[in-house]
C-alpha atoms as a PDB file:
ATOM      1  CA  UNK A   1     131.026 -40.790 304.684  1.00  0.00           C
ATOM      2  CA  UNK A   2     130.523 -38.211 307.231  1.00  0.00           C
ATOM      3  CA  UNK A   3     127.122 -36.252 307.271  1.00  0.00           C
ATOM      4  CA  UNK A   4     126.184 -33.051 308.964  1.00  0.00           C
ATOM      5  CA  UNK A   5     123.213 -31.940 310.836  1.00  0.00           C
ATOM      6  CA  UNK A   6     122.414 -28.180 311.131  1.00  0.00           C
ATOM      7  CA  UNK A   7     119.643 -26.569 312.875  1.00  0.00           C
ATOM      8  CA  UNK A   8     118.601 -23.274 311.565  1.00  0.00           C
ATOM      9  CA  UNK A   9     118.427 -20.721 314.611  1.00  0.00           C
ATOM     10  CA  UNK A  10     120.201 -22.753 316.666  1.00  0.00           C
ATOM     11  CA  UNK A  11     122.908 -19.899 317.736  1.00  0.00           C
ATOM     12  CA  UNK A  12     120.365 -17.704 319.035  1.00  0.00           C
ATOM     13  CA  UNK A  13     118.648 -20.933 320.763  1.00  0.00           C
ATOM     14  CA  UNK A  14     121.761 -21.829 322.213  1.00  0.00           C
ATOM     15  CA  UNK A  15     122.998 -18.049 323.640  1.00  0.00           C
ATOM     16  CA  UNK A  16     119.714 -17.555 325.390  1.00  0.00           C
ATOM     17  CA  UNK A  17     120.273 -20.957 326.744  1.00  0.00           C
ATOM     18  CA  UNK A  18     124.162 -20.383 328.064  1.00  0.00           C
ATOM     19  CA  UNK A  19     122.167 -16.876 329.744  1.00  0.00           C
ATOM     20  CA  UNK A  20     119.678 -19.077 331.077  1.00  0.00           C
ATOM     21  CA  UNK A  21     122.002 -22.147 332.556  1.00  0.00           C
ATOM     22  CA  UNK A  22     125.405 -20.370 332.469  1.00  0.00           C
ATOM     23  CA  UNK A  23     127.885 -23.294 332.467  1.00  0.00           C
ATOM     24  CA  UNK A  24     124.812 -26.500 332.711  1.00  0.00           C
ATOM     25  CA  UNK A  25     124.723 -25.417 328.593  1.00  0.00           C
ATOM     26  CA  UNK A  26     127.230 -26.654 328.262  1.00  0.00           C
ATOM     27  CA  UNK A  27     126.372 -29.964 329.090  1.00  0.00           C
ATOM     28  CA  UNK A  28     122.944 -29.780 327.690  1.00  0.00           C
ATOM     29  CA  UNK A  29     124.494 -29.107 324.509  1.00  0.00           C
ATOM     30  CA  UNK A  30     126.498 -32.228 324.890  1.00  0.00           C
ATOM     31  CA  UNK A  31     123.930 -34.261 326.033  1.00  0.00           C
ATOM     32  CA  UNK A  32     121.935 -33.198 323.173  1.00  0.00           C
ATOM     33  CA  UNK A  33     124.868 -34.484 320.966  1.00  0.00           C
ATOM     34  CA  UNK A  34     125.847 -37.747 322.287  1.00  0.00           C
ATOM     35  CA  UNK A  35     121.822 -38.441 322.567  1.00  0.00           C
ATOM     36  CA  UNK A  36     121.757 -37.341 318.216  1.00  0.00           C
ATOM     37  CA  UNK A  37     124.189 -39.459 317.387  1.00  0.00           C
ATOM     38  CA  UNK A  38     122.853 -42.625 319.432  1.00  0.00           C
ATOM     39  CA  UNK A  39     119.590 -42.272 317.088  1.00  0.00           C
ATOM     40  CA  UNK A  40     122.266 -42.419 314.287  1.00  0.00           C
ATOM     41  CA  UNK A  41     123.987 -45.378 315.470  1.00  0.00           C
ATOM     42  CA  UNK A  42     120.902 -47.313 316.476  1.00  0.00           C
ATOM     43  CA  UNK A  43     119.598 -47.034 312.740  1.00  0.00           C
ATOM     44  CA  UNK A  44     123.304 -48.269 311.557  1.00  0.00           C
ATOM     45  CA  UNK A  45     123.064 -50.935 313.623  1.00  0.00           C
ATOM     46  CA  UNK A  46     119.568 -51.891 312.347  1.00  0.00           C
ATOM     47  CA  UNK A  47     120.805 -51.068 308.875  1.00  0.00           C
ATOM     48  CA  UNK A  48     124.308 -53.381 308.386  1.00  0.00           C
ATOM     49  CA  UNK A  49     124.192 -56.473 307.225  1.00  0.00           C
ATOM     50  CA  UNK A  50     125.809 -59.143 309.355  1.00  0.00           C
ATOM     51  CA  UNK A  51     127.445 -62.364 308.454  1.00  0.00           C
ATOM     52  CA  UNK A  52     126.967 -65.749 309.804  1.00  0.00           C
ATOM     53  CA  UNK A  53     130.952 -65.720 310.863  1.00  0.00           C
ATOM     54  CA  UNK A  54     131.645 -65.768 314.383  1.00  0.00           C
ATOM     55  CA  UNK A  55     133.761 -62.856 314.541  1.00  0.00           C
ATOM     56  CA  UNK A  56     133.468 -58.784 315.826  1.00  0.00           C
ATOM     57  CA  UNK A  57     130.624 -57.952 313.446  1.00  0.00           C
ATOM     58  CA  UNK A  58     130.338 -54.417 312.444  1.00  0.00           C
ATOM     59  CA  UNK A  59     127.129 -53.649 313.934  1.00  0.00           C
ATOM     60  CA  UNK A  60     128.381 -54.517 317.280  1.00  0.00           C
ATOM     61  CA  UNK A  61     131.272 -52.203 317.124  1.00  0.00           C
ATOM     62  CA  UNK A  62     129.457 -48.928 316.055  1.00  0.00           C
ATOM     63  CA  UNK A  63     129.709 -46.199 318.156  1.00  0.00           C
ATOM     64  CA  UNK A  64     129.303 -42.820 319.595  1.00  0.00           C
ATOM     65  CA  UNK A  65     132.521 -40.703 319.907  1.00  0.00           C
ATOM     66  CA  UNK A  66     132.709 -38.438 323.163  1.00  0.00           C
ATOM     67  CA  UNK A  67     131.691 -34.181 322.099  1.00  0.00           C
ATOM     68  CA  UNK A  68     134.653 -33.031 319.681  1.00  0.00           C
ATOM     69  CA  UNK A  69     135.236 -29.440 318.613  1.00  0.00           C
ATOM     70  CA  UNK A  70     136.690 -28.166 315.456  1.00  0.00           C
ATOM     71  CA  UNK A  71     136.557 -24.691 314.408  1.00  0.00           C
ATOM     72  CA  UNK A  72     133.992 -23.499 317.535  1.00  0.00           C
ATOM     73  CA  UNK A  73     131.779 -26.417 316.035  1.00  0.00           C
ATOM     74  CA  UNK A  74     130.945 -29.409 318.190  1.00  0.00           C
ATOM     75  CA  UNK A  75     130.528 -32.899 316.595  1.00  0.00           C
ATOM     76  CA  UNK A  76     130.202 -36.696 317.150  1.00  0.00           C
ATOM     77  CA  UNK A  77     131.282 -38.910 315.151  1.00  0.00           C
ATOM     78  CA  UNK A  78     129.413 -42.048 314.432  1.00  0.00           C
ATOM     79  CA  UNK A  79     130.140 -45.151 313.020  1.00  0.00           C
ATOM     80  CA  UNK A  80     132.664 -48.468 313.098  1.00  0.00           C
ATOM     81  CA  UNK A  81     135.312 -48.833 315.120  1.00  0.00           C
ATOM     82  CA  UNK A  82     138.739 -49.411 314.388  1.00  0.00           C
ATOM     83  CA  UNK A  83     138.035 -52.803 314.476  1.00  0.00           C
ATOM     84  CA  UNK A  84     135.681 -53.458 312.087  1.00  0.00           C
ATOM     85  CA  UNK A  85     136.015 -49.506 310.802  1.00  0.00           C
ATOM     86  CA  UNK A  86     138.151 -51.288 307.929  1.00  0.00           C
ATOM     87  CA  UNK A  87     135.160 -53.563 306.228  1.00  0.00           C
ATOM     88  CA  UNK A  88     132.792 -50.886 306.661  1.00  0.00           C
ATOM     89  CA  UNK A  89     134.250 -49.188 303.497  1.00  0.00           C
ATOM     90  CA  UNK A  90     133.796 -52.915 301.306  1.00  0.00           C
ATOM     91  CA  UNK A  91     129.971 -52.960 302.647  1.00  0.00           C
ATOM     92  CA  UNK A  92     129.102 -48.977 301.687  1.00  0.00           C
ATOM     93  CA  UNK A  93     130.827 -48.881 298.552  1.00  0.00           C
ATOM     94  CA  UNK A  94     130.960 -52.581 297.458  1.00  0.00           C
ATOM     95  CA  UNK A  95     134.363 -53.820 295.956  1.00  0.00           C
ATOM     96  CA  UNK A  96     134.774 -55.276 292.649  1.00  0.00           C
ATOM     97  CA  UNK A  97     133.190 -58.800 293.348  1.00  0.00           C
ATOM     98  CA  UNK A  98     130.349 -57.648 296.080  1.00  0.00           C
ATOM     99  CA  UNK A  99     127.816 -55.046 295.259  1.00  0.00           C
ATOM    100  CA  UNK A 100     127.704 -52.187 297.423  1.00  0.00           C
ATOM    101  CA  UNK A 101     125.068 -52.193 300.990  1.00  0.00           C
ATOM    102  CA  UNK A 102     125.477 -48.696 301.546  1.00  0.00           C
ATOM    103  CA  UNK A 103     123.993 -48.437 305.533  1.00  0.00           C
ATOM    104  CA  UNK A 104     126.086 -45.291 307.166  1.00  0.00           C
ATOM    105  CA  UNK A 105     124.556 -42.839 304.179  1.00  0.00           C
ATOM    106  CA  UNK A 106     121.229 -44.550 304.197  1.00  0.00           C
ATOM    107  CA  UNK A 107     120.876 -44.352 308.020  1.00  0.00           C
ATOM    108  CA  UNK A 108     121.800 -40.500 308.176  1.00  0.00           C
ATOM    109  CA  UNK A 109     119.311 -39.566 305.329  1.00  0.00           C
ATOM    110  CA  UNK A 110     116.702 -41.351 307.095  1.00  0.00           C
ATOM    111  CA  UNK A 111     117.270 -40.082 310.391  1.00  0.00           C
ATOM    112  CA  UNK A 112     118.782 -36.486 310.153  1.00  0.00           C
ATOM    113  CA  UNK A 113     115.352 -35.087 310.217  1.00  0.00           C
ATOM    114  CA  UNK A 114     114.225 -36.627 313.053  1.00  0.00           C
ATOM    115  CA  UNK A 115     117.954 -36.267 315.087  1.00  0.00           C
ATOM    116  CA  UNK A 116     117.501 -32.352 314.579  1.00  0.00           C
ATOM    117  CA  UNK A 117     113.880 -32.157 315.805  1.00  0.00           C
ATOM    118  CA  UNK A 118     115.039 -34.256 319.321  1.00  0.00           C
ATOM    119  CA  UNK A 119     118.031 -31.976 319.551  1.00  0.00           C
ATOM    120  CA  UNK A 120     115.625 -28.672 318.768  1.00  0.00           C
ATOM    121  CA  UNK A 121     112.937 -30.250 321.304  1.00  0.00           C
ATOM    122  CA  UNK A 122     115.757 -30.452 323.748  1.00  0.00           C
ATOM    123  CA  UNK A 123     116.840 -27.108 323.516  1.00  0.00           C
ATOM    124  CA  UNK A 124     113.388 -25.535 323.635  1.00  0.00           C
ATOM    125  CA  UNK A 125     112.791 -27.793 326.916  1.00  0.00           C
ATOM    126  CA  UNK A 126     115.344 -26.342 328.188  1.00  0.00           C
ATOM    127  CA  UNK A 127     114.180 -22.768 327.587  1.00  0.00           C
ATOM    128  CA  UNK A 128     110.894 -23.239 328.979  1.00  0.00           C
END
């Protein structure tokens, strides 16, 4: 289920920025992230179906992870916690007596466009 956002130039955006702010770039990139993956969240949140059982419903437990790095690339990662993280999986992909309502996939298609035009707008404020 996980997605990726890439912005094209965004290495040369981001080294004139760390000459610019020296270590602040460091958390504009972060801000930047956290900030992406809220519009990602928001739109899962709008997108999951919710029951009428009064329990921890899904949307309520969809979050934003803190900045992670793996190979020199930072991430978030989006999406149910581990207490509802478990359903999420019967509600994407459906199960063999419920048809599938797909909402992580759905939500990043529909938003990746406009998460990597916020994150280039912030940049470019940034250089200005």
């Amino acid at each position: 289920m996980a997605g990726r956002v890439e912005l094209q130039g965004v290495e040369q955006m981001l080294a004139a920025i760390r000459r610019k702010m020296g270590d602040g770039a460091k958390t504009l990139e972060n801000k930047a992230l956290g900030e992406g993956g809220e519009i990602f969240a928001a739109a899962q949140r709008d997108k999951v179906p919710v029951s009428t059982i009064n329990h921890l419903h899904i949307r309520d437990d969809i979050k934003v992870s803190g900045v992670r790095s793996k190979d020199g690339d930072k991430y978030v990662a989006i999406g149910p916690g581990k207490a509802t993280g478990w359903r999420a999986h019967f509600l994407e992909f459906g199960t063999s007596k419920m048809n599938a309502q797909p909402f992580i996939y759905p939500s990043f298609h529909e938003q990746k466009a406009r998460v990597a035009q916020f994150m280039a707008a912030e940049f470019r404020a940034a250089l200005s």
